[in-house]
PDB file of N, CA and C in Angstrom:
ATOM      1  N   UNK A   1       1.200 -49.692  -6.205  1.00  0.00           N
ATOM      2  CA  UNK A   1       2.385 -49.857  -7.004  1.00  0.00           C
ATOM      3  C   UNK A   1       2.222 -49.073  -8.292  1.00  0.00           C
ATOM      4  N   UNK A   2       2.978 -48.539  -8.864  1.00  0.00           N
ATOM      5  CA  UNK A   2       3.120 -47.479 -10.075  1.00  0.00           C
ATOM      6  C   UNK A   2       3.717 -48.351 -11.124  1.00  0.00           C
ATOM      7  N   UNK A   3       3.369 -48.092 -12.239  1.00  0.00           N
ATOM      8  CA  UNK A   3       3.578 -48.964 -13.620  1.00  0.00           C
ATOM      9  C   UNK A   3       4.203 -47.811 -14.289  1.00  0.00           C
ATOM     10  N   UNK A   4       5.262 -48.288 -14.886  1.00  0.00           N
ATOM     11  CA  UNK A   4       6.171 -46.844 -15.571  1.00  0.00           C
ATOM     12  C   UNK A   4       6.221 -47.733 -17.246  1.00  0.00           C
ATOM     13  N   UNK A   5       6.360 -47.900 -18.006  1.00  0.00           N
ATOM     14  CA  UNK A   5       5.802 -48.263 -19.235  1.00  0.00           C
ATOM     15  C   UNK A   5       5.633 -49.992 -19.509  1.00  0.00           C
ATOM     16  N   UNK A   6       5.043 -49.809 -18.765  1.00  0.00           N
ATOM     17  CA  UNK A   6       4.812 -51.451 -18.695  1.00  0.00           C
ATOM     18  C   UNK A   6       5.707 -51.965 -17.354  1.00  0.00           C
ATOM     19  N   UNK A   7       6.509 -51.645 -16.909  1.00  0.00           N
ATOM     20  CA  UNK A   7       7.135 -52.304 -16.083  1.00  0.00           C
ATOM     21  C   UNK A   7       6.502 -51.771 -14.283  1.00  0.00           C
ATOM     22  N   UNK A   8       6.532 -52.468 -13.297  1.00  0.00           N
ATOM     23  CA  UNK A   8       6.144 -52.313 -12.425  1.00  0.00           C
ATOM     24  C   UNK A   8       7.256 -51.477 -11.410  1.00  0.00           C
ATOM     25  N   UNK A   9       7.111 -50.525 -10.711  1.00  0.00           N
ATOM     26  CA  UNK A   9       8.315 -49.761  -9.891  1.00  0.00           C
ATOM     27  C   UNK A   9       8.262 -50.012  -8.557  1.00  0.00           C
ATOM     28  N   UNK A  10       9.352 -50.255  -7.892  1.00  0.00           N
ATOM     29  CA  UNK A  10       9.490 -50.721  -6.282  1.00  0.00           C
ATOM     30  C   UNK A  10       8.988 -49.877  -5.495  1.00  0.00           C
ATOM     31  N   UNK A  11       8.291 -49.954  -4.734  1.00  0.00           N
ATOM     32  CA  UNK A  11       7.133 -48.984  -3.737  1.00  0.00           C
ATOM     33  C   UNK A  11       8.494 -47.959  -3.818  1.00  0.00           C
ATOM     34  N   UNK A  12       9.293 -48.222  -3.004  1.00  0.00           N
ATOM     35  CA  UNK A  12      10.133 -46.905  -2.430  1.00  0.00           C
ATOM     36  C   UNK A  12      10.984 -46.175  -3.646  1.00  0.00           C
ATOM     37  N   UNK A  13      10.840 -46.504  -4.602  1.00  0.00           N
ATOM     38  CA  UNK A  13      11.445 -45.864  -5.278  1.00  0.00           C
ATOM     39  C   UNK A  13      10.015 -44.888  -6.159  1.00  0.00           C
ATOM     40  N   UNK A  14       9.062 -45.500  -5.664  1.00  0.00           N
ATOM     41  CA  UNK A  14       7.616 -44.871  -6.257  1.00  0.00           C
ATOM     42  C   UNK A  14       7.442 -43.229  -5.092  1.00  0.00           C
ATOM     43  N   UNK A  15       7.890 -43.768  -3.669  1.00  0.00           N
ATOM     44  CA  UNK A  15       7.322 -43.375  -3.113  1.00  0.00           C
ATOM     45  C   UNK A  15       8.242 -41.731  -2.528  1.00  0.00           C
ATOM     46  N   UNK A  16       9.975 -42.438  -3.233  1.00  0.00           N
ATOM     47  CA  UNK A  16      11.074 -41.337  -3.252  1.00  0.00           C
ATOM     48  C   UNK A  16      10.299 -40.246  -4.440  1.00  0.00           C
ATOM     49  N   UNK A  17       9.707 -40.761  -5.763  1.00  0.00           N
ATOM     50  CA  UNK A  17       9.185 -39.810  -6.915  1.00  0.00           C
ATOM     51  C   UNK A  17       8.401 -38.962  -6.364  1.00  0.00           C
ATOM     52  N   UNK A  18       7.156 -39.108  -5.431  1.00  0.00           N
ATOM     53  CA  UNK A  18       5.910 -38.675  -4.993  1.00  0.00           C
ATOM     54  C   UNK A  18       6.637 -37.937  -3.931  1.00  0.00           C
ATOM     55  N   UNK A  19       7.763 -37.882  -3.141  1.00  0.00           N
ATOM     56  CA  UNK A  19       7.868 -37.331  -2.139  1.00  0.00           C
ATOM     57  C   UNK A  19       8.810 -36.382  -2.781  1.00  0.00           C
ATOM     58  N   UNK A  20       9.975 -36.005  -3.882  1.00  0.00           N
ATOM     59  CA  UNK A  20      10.616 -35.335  -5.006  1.00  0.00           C
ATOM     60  C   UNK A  20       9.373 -34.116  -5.452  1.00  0.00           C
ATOM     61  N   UNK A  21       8.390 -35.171  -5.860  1.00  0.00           N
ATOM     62  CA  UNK A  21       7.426 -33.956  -6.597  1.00  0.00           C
ATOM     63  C   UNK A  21       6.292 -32.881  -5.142  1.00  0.00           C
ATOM     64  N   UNK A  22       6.443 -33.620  -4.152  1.00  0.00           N
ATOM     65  CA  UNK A  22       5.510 -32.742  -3.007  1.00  0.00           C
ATOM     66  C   UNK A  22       6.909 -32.182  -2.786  1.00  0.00           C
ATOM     67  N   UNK A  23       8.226 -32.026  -2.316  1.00  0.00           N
ATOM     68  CA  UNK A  23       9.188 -31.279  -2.458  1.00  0.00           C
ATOM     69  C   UNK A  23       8.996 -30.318  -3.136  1.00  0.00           C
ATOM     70  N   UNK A  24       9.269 -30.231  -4.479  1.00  0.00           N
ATOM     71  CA  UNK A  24       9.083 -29.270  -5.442  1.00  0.00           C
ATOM     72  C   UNK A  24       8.181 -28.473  -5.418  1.00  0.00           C
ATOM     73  N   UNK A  25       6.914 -29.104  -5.395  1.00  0.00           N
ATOM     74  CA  UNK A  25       5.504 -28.516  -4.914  1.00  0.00           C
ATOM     75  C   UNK A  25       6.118 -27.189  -4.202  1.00  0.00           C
ATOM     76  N   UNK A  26       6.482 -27.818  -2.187  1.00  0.00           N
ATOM     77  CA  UNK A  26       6.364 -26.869  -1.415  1.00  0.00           C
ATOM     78  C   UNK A  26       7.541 -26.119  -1.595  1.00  0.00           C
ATOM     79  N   UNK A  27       8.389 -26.140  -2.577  1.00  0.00           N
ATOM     80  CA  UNK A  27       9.387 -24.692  -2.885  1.00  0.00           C
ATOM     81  C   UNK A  27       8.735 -24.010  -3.716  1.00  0.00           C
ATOM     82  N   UNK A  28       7.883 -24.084  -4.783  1.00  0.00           N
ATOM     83  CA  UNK A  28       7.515 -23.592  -5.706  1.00  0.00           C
ATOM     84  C   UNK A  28       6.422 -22.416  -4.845  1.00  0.00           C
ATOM     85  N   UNK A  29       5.422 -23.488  -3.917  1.00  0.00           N
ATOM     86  CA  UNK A  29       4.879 -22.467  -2.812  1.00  0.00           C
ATOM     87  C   UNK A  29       5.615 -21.191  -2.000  1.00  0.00           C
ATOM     88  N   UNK A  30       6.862 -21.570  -1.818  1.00  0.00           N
ATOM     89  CA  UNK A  30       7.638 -21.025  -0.353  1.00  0.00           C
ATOM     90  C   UNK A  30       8.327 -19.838  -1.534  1.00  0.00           C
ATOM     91  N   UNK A  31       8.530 -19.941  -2.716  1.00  0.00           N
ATOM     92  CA  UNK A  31       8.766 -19.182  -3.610  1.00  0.00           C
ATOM     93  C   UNK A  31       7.765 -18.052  -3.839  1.00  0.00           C
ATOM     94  N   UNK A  32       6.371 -18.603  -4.058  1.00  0.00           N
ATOM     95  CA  UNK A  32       5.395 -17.593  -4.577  1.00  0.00           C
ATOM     96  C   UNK A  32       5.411 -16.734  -3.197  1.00  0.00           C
ATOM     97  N   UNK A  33       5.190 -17.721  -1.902  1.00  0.00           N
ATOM     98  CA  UNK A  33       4.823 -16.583  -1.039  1.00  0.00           C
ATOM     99  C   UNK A  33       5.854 -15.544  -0.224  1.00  0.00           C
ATOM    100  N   UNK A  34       6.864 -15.647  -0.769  1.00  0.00           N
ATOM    101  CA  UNK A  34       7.977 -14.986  -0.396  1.00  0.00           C
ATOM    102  C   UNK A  34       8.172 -14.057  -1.243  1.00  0.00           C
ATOM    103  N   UNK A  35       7.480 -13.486  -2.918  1.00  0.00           N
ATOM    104  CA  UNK A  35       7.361 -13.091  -3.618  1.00  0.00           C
ATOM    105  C   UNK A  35       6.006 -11.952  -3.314  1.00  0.00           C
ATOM    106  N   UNK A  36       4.954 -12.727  -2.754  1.00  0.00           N
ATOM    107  CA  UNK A  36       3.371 -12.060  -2.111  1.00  0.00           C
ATOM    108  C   UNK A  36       3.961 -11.563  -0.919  1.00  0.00           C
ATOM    109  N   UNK A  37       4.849 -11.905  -0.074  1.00  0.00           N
ATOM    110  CA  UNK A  37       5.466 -11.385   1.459  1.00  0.00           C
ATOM    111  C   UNK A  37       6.054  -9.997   0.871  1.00  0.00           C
ATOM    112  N   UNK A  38       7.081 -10.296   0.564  1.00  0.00           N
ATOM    113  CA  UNK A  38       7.720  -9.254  -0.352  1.00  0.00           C
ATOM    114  C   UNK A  38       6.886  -7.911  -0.711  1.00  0.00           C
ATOM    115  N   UNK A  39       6.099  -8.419  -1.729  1.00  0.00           N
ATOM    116  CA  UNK A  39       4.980  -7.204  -2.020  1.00  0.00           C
ATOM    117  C   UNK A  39       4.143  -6.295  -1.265  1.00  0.00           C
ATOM    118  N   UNK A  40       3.821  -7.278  -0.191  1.00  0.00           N
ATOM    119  CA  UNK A  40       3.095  -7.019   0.527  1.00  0.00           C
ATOM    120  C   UNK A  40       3.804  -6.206   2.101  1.00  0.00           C
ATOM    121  N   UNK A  41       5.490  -6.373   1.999  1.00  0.00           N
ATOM    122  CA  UNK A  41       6.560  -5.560   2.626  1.00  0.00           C
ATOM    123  C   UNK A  41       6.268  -4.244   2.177  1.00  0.00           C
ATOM    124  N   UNK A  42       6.830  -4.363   1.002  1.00  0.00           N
ATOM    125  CA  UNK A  42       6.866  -2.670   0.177  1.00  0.00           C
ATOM    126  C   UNK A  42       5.246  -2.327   0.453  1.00  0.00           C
ATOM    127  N   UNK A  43       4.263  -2.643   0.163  1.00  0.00           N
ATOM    128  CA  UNK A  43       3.318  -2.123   0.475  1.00  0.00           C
ATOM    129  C   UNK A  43       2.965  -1.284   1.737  1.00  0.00           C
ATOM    130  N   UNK A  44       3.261  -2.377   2.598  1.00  0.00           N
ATOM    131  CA  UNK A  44       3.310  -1.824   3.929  1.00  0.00           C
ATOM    132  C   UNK A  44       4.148  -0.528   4.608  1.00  0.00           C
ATOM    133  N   UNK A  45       5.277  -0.421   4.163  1.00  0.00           N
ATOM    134  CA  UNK A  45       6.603   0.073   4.122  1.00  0.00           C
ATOM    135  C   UNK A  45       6.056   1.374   3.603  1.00  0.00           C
ATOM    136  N   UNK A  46       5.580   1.471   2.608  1.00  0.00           N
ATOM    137  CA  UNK A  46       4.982   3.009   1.582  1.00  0.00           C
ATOM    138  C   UNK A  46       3.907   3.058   2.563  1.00  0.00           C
ATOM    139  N   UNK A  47       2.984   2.591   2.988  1.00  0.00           N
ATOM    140  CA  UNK A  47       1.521   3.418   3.855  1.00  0.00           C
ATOM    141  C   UNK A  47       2.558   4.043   5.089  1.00  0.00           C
ATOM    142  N   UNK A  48       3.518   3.040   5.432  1.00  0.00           N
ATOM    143  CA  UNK A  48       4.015   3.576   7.252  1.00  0.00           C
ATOM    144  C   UNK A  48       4.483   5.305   6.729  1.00  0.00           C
ATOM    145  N   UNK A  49       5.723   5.007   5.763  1.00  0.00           N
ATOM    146  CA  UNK A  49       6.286   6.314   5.254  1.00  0.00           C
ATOM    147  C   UNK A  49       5.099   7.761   5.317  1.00  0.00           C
ATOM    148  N   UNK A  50       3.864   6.739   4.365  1.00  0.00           N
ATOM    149  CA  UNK A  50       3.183   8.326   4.335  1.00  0.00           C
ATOM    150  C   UNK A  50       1.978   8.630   5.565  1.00  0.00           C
ATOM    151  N   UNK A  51       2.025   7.823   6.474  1.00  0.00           N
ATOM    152  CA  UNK A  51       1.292   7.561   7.726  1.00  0.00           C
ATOM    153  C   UNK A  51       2.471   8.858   8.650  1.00  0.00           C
ATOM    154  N   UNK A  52       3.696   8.457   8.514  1.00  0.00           N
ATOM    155  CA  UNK A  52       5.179   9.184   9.107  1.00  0.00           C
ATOM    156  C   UNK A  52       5.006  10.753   8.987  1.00  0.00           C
ATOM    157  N   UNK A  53       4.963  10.839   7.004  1.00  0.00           N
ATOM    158  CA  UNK A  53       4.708  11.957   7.022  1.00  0.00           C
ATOM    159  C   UNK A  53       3.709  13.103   7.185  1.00  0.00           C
ATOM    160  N   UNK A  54       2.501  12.407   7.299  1.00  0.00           N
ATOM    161  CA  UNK A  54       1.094  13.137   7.787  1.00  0.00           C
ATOM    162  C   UNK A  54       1.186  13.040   8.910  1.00  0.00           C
ATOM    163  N   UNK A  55       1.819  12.612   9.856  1.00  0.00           N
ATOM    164  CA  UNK A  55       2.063  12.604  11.250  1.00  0.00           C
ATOM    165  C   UNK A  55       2.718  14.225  11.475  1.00  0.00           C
ATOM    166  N   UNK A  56       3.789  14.003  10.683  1.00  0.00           N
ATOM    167  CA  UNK A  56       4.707  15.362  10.614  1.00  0.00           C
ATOM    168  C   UNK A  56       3.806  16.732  10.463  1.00  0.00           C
ATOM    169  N   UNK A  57       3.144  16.548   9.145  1.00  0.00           N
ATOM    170  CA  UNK A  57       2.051  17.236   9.236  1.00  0.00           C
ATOM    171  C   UNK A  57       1.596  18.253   9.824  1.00  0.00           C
ATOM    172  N   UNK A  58       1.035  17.071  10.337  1.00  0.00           N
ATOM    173  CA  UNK A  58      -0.702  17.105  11.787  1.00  0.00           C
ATOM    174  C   UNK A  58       0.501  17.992  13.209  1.00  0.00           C
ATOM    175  N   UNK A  59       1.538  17.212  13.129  1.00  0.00           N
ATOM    176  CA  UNK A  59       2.818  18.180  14.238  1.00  0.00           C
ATOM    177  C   UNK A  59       2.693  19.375  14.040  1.00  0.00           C
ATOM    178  N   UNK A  60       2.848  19.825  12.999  1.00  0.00           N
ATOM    179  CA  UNK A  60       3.174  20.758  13.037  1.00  0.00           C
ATOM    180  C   UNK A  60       2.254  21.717  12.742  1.00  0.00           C
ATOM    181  N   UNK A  61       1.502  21.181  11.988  1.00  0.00           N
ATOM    182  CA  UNK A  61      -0.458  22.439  12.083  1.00  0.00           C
ATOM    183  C   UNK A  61      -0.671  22.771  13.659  1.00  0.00           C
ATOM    184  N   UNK A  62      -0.227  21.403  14.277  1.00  0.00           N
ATOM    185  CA  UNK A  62      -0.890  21.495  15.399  1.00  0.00           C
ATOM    186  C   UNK A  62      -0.075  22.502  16.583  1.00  0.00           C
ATOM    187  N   UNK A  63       1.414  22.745  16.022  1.00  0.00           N
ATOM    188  CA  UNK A  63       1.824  23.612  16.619  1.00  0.00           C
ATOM    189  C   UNK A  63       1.796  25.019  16.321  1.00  0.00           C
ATOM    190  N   UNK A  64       1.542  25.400  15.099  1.00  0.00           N
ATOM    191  CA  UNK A  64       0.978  26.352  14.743  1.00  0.00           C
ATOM    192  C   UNK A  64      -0.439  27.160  15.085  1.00  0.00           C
ATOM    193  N   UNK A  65      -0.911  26.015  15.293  1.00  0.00           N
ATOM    194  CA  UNK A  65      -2.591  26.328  15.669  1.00  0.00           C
ATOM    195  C   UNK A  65      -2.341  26.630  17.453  1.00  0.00           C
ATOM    196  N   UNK A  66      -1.552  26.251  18.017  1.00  0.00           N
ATOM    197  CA  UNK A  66      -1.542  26.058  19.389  1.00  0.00           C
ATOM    198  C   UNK A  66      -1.263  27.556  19.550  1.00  0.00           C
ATOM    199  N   UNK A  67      -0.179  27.977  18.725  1.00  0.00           N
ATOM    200  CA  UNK A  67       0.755  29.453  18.855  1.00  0.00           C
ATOM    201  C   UNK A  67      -0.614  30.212  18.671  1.00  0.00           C
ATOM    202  N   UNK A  68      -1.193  30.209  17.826  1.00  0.00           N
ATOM    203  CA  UNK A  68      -2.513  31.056  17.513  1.00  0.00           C
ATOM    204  C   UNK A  68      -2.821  31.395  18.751  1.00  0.00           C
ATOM    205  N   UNK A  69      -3.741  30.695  18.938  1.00  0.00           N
ATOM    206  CA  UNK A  69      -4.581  30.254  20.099  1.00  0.00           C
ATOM    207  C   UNK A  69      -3.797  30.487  21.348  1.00  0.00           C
ATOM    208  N   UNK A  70      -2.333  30.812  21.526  1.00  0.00           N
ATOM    209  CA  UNK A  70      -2.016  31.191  22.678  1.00  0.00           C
ATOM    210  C   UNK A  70      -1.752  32.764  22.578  1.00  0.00           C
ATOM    211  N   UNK A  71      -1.326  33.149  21.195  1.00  0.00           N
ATOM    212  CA  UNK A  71      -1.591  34.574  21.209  1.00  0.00           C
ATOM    213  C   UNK A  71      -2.856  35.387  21.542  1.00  0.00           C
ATOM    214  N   UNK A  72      -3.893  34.505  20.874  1.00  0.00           N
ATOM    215  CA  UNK A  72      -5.331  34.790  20.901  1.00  0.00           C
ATOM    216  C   UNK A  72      -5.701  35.491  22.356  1.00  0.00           C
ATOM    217  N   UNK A  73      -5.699  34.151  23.554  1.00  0.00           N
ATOM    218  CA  UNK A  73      -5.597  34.403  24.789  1.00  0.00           C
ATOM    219  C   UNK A  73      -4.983  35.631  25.487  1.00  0.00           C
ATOM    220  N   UNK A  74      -3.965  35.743  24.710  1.00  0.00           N
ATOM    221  CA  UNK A  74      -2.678  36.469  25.547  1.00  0.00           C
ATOM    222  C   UNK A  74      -3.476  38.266  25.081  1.00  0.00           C
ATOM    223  N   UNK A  75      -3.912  38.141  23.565  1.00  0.00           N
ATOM    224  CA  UNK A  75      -4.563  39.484  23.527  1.00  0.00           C
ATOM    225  C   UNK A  75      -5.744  39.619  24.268  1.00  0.00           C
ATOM    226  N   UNK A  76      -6.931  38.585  24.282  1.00  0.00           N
ATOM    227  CA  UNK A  76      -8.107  38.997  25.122  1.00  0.00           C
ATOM    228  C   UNK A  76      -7.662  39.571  26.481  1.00  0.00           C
ATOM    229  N   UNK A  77      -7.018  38.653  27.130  1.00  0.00           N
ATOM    230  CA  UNK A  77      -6.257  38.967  28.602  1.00  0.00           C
ATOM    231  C   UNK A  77      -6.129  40.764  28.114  1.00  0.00           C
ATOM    232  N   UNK A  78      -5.049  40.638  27.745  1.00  0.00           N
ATOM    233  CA  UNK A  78      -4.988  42.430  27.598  1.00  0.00           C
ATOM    234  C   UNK A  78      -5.738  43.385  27.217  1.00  0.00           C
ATOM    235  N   UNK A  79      -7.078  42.833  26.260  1.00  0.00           N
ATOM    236  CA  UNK A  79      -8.621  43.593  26.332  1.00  0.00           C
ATOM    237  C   UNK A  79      -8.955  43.334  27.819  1.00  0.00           C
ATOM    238  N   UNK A  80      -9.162  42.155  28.461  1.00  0.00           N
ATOM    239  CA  UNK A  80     -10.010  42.456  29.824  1.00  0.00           C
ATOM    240  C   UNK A  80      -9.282  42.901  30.886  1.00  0.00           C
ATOM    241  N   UNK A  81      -7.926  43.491  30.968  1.00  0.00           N
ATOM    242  CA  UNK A  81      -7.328  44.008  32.022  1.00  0.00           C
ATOM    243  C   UNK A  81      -7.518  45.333  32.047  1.00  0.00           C
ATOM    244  N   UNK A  82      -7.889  46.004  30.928  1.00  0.00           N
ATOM    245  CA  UNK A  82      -8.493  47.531  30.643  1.00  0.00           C
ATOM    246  C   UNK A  82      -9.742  47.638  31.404  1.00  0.00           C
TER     247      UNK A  82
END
Protein backbone atom coordinates (compact mmCIF):
# COMPACT_ATOMS: atom_id res chain seq x y z
CA UNK A 1 0.00 0.00 0.00
CA UNK A 2 1.48 3.56 -0.87
CA UNK A 3 1.20 6.46 1.69
CA UNK A 4 0.77 9.81 -0.21
CA UNK A 5 1.22 12.46 2.68
CA UNK A 6 0.15 10.77 5.40
CA UNK A 7 -2.84 9.32 4.00
CA UNK A 8 -2.97 5.73 2.81
CA UNK A 9 -3.97 5.13 -1.23
CA UNK A 10 -6.34 2.29 -2.51
CA UNK A 11 -4.15 -0.51 -4.06
CA UNK A 12 -5.76 0.19 -7.52
CA UNK A 13 -5.52 3.48 -7.64
CA UNK A 14 -1.67 2.89 -6.45
CA UNK A 15 -1.42 0.42 -8.91
CA UNK A 16 -3.28 2.69 -12.01
CA UNK A 17 -0.01 5.40 -10.86
CA UNK A 18 2.74 2.58 -11.28
CA UNK A 19 1.18 1.31 -14.41
CA UNK A 20 0.79 5.49 -15.87
CA UNK A 21 4.50 5.80 -14.99
CA UNK A 22 5.78 2.15 -16.75
CA UNK A 23 3.49 3.66 -19.66
CA UNK A 24 5.42 6.69 -19.92
CA UNK A 25 8.57 4.84 -19.31
CA UNK A 26 7.89 2.61 -22.51
CA UNK A 27 7.02 5.74 -24.84
CA UNK A 28 9.83 7.63 -23.73
CA UNK A 29 11.82 4.25 -24.82
CA UNK A 30 9.77 3.70 -28.18
CA UNK A 31 10.69 7.46 -28.69
CA UNK A 32 14.50 7.20 -28.18
CA UNK A 33 14.61 4.15 -30.30
CA UNK A 34 12.79 5.37 -33.14
CA UNK A 35 15.13 8.35 -33.01
CA UNK A 36 18.50 5.55 -32.87
CA UNK A 37 16.29 3.56 -35.82
CA UNK A 38 16.10 6.64 -37.66
CA UNK A 39 19.83 7.38 -37.46
CA UNK A 40 20.79 4.40 -37.96
CA UNK A 41 18.28 4.47 -41.45
CA UNK A 42 20.23 7.43 -42.82
CA UNK A 43 23.29 5.75 -41.95
CA UNK A 44 22.58 2.84 -43.70
CA UNK A 45 20.93 4.59 -46.64
CA UNK A 46 24.46 6.79 -47.23
CA UNK A 47 26.88 3.41 -47.14
CA UNK A 48 24.11 1.61 -49.77
CA UNK A 49 24.29 5.01 -52.02
CA UNK A 50 28.10 4.94 -51.97
CA UNK A 51 28.34 0.99 -52.07
CA UNK A 52 25.76 1.91 -55.55
CA UNK A 53 28.17 4.19 -56.68
CA UNK A 54 31.51 2.23 -56.49
CA UNK A 55 29.57 -0.47 -57.97
CA UNK A 56 29.11 1.93 -60.98
CA UNK A 57 32.60 2.41 -60.80
CA UNK A 58 34.09 -1.03 -60.69
CA UNK A 59 31.24 -1.34 -64.05
CA UNK A 60 32.65 0.49 -65.74
CA UNK A 61 36.72 0.14 -65.20
CA UNK A 62 35.71 -3.15 -65.72
CA UNK A 63 34.38 -2.49 -69.05
CA UNK A 64 37.02 -0.56 -70.09
CA UNK A 65 39.63 -2.94 -69.02
CA UNK A 66 37.70 -5.75 -70.86
CA UNK A 67 37.84 -3.44 -74.28
CA UNK A 68 41.67 -3.33 -73.65
CA UNK A 69 42.24 -6.67 -73.30
CA UNK A 70 40.04 -7.53 -76.22
CA UNK A 71 41.91 -5.24 -78.46
CA UNK A 72 45.10 -6.57 -76.98
CA UNK A 73 44.12 -10.14 -78.26
CA UNK A 74 42.71 -9.00 -81.44
CA UNK A 75 46.37 -7.34 -82.21
CA UNK A 76 48.54 -10.40 -81.08
CA UNK A 77 46.16 -12.59 -83.32
CA UNK A 78 47.28 -10.31 -86.18
CA UNK A 79 51.14 -10.53 -85.08
CA UNK A 80 50.75 -14.44 -85.13
CA UNK A 81 48.89 -14.77 -88.43
CA UNK A 82 52.09 -13.22 -90.18
Amino acid sequence: MEFTEGHTVDPFVAAARRLERAIEYLEEVAVRAAERDGAELARLSAALRAAEMEQTSLIDANAGAAERIDNTIGRLRGLLSF
